[in-house]
N, C-alpha and C. Protein backbone atom coordinates (compact mmCIF):
# COMPACT_ATOMS: atom_id res chain seq x y z
N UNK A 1 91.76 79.54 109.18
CA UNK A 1 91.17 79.76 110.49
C UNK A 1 91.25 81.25 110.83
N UNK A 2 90.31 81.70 111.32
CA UNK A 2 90.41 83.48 111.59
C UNK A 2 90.97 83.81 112.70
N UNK A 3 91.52 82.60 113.71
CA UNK A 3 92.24 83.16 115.27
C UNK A 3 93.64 83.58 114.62
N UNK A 4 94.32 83.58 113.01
CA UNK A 4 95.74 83.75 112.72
C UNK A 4 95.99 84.96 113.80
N UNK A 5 97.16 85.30 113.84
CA UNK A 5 97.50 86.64 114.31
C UNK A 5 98.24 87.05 113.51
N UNK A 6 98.23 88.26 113.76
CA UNK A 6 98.81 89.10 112.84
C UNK A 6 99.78 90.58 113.92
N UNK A 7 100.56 91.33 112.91
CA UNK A 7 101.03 92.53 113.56
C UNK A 7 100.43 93.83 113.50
N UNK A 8 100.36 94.18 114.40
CA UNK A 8 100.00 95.74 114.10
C UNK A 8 100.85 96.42 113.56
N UNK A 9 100.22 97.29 112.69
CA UNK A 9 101.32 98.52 111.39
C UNK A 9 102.13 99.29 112.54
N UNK A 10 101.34 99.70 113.75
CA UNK A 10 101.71 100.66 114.54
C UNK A 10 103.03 100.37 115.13
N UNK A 11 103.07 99.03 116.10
CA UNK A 11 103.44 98.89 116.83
C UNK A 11 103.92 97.04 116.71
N UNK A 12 105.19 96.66 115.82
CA UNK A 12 105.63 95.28 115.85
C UNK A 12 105.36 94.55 116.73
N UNK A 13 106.01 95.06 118.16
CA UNK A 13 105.57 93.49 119.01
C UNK A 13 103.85 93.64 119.56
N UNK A 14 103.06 94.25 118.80
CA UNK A 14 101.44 94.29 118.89
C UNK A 14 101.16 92.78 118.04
N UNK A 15 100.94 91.85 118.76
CA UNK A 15 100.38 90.67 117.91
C UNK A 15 98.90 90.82 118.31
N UNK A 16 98.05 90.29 117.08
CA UNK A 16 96.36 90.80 117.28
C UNK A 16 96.01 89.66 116.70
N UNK A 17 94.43 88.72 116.96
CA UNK A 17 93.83 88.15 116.29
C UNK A 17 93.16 88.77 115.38
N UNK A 18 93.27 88.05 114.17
CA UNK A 18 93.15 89.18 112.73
C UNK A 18 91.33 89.82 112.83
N UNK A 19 90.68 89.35 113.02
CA UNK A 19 89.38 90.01 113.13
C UNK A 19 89.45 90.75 114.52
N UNK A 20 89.95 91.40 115.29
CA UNK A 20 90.31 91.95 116.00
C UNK A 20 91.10 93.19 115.85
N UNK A 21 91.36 93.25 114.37
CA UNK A 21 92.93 94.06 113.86
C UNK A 21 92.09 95.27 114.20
N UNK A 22 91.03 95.63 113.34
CA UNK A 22 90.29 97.18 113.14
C UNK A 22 90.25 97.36 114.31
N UNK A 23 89.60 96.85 115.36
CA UNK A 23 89.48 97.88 116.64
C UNK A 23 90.77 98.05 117.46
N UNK A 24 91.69 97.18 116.89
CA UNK A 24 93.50 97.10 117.53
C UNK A 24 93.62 98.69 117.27
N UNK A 25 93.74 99.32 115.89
CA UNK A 25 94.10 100.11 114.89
C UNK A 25 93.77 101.32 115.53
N UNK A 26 92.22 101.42 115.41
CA UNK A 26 91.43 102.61 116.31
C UNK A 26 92.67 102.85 117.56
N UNK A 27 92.77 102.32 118.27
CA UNK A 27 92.77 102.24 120.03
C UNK A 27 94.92 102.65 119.75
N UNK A 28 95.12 101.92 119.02
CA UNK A 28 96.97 102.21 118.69
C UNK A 28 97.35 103.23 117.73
N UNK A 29 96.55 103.58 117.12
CA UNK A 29 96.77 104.89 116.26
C UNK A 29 96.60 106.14 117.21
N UNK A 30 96.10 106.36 117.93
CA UNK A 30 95.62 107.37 118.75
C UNK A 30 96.84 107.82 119.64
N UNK A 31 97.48 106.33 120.55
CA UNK A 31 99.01 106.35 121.01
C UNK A 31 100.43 106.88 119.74
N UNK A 32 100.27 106.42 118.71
CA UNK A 32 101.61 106.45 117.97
C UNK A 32 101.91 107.94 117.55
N UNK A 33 103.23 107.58 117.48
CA UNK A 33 103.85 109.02 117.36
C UNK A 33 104.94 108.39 116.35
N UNK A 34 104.75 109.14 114.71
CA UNK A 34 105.97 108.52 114.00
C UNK A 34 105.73 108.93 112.84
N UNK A 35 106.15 108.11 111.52
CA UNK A 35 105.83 108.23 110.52
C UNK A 35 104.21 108.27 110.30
N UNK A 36 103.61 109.15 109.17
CA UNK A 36 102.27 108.88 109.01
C UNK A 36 101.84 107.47 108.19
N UNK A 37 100.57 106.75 108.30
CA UNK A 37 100.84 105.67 107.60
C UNK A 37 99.37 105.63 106.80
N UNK A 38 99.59 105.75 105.74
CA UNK A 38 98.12 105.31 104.81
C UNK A 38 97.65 104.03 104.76
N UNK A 39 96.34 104.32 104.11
CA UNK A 39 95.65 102.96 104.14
C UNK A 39 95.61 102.23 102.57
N UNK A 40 95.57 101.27 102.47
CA UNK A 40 96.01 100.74 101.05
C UNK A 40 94.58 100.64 100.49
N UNK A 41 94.86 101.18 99.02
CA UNK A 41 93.51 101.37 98.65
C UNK A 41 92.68 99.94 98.21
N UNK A 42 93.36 98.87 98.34
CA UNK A 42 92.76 97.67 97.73
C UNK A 42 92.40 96.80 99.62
N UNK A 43 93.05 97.00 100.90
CA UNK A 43 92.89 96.72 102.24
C UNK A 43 93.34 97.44 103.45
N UNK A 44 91.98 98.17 103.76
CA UNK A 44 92.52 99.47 104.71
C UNK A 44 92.88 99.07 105.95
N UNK A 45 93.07 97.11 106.37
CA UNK A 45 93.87 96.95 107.28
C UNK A 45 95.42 97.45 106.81
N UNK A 46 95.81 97.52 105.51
CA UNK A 46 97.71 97.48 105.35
C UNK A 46 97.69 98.90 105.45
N UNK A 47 98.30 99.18 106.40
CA UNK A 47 98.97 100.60 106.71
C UNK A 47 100.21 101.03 106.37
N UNK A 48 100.32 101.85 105.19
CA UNK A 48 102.04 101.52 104.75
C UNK A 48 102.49 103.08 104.88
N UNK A 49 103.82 103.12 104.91
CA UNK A 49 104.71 104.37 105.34
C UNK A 49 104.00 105.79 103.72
N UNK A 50 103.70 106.32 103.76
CA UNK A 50 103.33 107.02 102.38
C UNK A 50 104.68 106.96 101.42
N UNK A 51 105.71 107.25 101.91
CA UNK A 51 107.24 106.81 100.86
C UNK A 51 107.19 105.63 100.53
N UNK A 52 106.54 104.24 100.88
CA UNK A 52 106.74 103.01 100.32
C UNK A 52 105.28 102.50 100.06
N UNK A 53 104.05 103.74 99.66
CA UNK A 53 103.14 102.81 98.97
C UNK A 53 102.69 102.71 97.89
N UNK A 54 103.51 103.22 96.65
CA UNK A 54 103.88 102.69 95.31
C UNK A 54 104.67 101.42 95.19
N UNK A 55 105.40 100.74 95.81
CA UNK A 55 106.58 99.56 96.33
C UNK A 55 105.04 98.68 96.99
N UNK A 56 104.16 99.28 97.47
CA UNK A 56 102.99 97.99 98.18
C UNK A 56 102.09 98.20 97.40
N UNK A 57 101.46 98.84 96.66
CA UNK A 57 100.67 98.65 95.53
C UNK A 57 101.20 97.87 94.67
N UNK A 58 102.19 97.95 94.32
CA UNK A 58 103.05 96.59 93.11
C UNK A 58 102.37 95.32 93.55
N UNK A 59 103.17 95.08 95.04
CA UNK A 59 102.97 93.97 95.59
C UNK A 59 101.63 93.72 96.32
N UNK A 60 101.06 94.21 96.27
CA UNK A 60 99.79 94.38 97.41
C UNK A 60 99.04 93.11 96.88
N UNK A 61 99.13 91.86 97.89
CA UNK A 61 98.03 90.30 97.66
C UNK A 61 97.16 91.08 97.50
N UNK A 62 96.27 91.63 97.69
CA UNK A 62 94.76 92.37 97.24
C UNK A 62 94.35 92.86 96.35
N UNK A 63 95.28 92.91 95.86
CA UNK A 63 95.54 93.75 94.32
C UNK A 63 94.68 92.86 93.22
N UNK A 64 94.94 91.67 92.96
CA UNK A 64 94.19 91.16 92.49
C UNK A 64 92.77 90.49 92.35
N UNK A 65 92.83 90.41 93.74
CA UNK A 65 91.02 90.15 94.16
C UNK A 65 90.09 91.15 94.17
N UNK A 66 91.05 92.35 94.46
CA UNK A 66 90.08 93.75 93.86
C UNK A 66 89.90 94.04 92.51
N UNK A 67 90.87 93.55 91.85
CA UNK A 67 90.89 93.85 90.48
C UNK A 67 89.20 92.60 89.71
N UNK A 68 89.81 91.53 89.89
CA UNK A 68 88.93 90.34 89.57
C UNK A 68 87.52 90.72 90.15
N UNK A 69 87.66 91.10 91.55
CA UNK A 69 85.72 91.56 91.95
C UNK A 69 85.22 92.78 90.72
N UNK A 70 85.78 93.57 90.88
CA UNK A 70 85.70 94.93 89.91
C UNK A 70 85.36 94.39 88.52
N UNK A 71 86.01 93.44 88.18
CA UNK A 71 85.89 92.94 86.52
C UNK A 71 84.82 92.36 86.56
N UNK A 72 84.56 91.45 88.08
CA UNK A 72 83.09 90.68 87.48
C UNK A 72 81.83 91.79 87.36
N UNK A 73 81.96 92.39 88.45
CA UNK A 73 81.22 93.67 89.03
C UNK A 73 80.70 94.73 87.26
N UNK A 74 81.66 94.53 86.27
CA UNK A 74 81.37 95.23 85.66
C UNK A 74 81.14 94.41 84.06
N UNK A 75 81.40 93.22 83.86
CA UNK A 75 80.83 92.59 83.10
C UNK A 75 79.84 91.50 83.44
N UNK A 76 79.62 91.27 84.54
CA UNK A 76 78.26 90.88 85.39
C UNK A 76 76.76 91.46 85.03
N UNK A 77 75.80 90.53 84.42
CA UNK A 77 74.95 91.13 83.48
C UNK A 77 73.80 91.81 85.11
N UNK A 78 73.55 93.04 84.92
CA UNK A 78 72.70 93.57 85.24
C UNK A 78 71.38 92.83 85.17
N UNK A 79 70.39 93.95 86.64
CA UNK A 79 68.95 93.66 86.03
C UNK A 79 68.95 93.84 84.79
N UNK A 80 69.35 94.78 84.23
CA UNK A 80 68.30 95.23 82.70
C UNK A 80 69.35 94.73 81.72
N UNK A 81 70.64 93.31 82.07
CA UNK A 81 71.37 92.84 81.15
C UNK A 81 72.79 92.90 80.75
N UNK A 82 73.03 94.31 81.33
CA UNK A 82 74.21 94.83 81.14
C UNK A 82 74.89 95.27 82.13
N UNK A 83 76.48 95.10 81.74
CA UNK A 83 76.86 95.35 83.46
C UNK A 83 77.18 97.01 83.52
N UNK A 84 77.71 97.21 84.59
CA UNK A 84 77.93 98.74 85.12
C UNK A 84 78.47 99.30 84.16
N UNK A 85 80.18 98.35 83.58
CA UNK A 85 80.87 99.50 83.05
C UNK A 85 81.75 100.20 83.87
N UNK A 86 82.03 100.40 84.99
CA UNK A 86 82.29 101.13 85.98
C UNK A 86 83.93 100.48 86.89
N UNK A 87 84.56 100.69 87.18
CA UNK A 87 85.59 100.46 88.28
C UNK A 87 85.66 101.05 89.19
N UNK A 88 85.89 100.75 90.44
CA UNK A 88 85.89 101.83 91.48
C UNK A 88 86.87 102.84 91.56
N UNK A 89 86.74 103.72 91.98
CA UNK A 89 87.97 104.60 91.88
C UNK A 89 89.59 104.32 92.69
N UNK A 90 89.54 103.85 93.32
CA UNK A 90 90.63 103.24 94.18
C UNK A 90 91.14 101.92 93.09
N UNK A 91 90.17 101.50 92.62
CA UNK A 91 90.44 100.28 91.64
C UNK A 91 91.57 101.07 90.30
N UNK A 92 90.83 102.10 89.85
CA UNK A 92 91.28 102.20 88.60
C UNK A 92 92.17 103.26 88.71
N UNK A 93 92.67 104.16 89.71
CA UNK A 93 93.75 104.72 89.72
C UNK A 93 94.58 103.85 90.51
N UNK A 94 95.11 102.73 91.25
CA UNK A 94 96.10 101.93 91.36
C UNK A 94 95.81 100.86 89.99
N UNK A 95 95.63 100.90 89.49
CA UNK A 95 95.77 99.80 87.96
C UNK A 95 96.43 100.81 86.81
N UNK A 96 96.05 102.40 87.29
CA UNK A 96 96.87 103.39 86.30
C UNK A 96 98.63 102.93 87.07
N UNK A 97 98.67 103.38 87.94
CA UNK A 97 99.92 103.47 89.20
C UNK A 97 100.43 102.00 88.18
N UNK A 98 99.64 101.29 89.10
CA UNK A 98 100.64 99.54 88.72
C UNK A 98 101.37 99.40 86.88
N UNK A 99 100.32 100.15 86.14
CA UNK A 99 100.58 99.90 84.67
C UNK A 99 101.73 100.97 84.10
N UNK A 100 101.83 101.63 85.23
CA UNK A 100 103.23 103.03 85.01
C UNK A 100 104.39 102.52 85.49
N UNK A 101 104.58 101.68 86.35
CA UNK A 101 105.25 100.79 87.28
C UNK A 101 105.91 99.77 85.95
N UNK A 102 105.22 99.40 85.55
CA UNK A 102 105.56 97.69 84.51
C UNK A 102 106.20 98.16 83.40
């Protein structure tokens, strides 16, 4: 169901209905004052501390559904038969990261 709620990165007791999160983000980033927080390259809702986002790339649930879209994406036969070939760049430098990690 899409009413889940969820937390804001910014601000813990921020509970948000999850399709609601992005414009939460906009409007609470603007207030915060703290650590800086990046966006995860596989879901630019997860906002993680920059010191712990090698530790959330490991773990990052997204990690794999980006990986699996990317794979079909590139052995997925083209108009002319053949697929791209290609990974996205966010794809294939966290799959370098994760494979330095293991």
């Amino acid at each position: 169901m899409d009413d889940e709620l969820v937390t804001c990165p910014y601000n813990k007791e921020h509970r948000i209905i999850r399709y609601r999160l992005p414009y939460h983000i906009i409007k609470c980033k603007k207030q915060y004052v703290g650590k800086q927080l990046e966006p995860c390259p596989f879901n630019a809702m997860h906002l993680v501390d920059k010191s712990q986002m090698t530790a959330h790339i490991k773990d990052c649930p997204d990690y794999l559904i980006t990986v699996e879209n990317d794979m079909i994406k590139e052995y997925a036969p083209s108009r002319s038969g053949v697929g791209t070939g290609r990974l996205s760049r966010a794809s294939s430098t966290a799959i370098q990261q994760r494979s330095q990690q293991m």
